[in-house]
Protein backbone atom coordinates (compact mmCIF):
# COMPACT_ATOMS: atom_id res chain seq x y z
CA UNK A 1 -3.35 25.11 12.26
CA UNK A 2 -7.15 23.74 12.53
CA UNK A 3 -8.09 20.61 11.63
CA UNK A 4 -11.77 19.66 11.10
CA UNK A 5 -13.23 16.78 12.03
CA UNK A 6 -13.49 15.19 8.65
CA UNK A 7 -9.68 15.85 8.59
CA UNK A 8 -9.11 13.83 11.70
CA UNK A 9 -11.12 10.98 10.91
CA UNK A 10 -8.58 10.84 7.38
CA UNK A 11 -5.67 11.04 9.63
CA UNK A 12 -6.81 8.22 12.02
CA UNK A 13 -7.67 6.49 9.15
CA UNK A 14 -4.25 6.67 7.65
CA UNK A 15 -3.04 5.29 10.99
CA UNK A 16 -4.94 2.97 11.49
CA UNK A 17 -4.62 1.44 7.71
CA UNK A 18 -1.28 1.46 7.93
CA UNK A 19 -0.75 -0.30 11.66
CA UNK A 20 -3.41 -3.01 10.25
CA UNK A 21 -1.51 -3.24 7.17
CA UNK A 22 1.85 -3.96 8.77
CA UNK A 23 0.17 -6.63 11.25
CA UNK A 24 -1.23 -8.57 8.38
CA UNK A 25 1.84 -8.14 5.94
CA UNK A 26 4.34 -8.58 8.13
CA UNK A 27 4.20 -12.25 7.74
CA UNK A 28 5.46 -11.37 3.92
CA UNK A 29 8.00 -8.55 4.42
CA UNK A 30 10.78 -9.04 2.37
CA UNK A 31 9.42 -12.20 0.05
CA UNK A 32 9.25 -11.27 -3.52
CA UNK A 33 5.50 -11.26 -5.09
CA UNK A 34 5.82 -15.07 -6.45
CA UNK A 35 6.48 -15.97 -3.16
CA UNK A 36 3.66 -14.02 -1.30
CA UNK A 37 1.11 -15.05 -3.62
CA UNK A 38 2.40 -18.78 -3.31
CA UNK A 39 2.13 -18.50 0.81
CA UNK A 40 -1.11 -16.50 0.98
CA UNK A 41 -2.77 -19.41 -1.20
CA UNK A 42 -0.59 -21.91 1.23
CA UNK A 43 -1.66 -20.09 4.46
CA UNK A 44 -5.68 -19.58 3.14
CA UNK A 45 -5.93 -23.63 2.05
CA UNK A 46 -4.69 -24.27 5.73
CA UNK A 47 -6.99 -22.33 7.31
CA UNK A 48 -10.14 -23.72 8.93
CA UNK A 49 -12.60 -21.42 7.22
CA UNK A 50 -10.67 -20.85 3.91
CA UNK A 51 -9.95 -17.24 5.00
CA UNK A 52 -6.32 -15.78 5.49
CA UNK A 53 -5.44 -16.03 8.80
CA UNK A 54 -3.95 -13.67 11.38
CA UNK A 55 -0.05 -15.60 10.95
CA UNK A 56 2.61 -14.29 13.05
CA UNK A 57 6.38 -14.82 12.05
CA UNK A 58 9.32 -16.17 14.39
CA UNK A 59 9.13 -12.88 16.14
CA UNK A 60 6.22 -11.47 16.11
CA UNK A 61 3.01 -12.48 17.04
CA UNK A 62 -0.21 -12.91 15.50
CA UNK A 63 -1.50 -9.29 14.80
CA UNK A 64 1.73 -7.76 16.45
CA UNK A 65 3.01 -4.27 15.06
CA UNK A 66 6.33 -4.22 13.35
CA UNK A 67 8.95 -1.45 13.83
CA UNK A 68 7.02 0.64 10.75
CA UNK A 69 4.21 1.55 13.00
CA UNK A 70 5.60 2.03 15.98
CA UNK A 71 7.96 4.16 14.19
CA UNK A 72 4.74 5.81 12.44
CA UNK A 73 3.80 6.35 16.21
CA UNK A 74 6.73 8.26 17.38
CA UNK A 75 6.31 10.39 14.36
CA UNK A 76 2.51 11.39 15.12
CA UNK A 77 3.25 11.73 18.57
CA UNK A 78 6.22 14.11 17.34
CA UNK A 79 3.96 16.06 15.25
CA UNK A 80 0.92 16.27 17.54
CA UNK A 81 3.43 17.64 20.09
CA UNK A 82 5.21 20.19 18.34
CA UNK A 83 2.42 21.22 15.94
CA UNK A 84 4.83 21.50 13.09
CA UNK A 85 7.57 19.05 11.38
CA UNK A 86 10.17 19.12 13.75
CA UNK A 87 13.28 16.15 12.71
CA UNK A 88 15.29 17.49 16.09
CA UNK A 89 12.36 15.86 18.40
CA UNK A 90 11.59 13.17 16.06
CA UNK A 91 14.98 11.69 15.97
CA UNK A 92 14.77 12.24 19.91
CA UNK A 93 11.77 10.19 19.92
CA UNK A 94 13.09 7.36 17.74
CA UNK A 95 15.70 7.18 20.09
CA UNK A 96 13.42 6.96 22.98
CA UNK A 97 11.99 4.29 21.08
CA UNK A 98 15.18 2.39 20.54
CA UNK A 99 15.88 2.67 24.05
CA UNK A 100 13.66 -0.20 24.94
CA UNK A 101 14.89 -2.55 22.51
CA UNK A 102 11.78 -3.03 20.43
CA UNK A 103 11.58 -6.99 19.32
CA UNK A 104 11.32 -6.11 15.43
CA UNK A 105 13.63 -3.10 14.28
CA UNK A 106 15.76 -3.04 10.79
CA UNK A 107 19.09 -3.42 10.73
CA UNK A 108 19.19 0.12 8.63
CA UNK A 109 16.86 1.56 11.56
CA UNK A 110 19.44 0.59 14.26
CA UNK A 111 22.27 1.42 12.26
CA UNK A 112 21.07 4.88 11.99
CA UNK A 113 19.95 5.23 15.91
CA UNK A 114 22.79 3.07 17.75
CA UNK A 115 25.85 4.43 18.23
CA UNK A 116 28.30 2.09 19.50
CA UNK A 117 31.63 2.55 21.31
């Protein structure tokens, strides 16, 4: 399949909103709206220049990735390789992934990719 270059821009794009996305949300995954709202207003009155600043949590660090993208990653790299959807090579990438015990990963993620025993 051929992809123009107007498509590729859209797919970085899509990347790269959603890896900036995760680095500046992470800080608020899991915390209900009220909450959010209450520490982005918190976290902007702190800041120097009354912007919201790059916050990381007890894990990650400031503008670090969380498990989403690199797990978006593995995907693309899944799909660049084999040209098609192929779950057989992604799961074999996630894996891969898993192997080098990423800081941040779900408990539902490594439930589904650790087998213990």
């Amino acid at each position: 399949m051929e992809i123009s270059n107007v498509e590729m821009k859209r797919i970085r794009g899509v990347f790269y909103g959603q890896a900036v996305g995760d680095a500046l949300g992470s800080r608020y995954e899991f915390c209900s709206e009220q909450v959010v709202k209450s520490q982005i207003a918190e976290d902007k009155e702190n800041s120097p220049d009354g912007l919201l600043p790059m916050l990381g949590t007890n894990e990650l660090r400031p503008g670090q990735i969380t498990d989403d993208t690199e797990m978006a990653l593995c995907l693309a790299r899944s799909l660049v390789a084999k040209n098609e959807f192929d779950p057989v090579d992604i799961a074999c990438s996630y894996l891969q992934w898993m192997q080098f015990k990423p800081i941040d990963s779900g408990i539902a993620t490594r439930k589904a990719l650790v087998i213990e025993g």
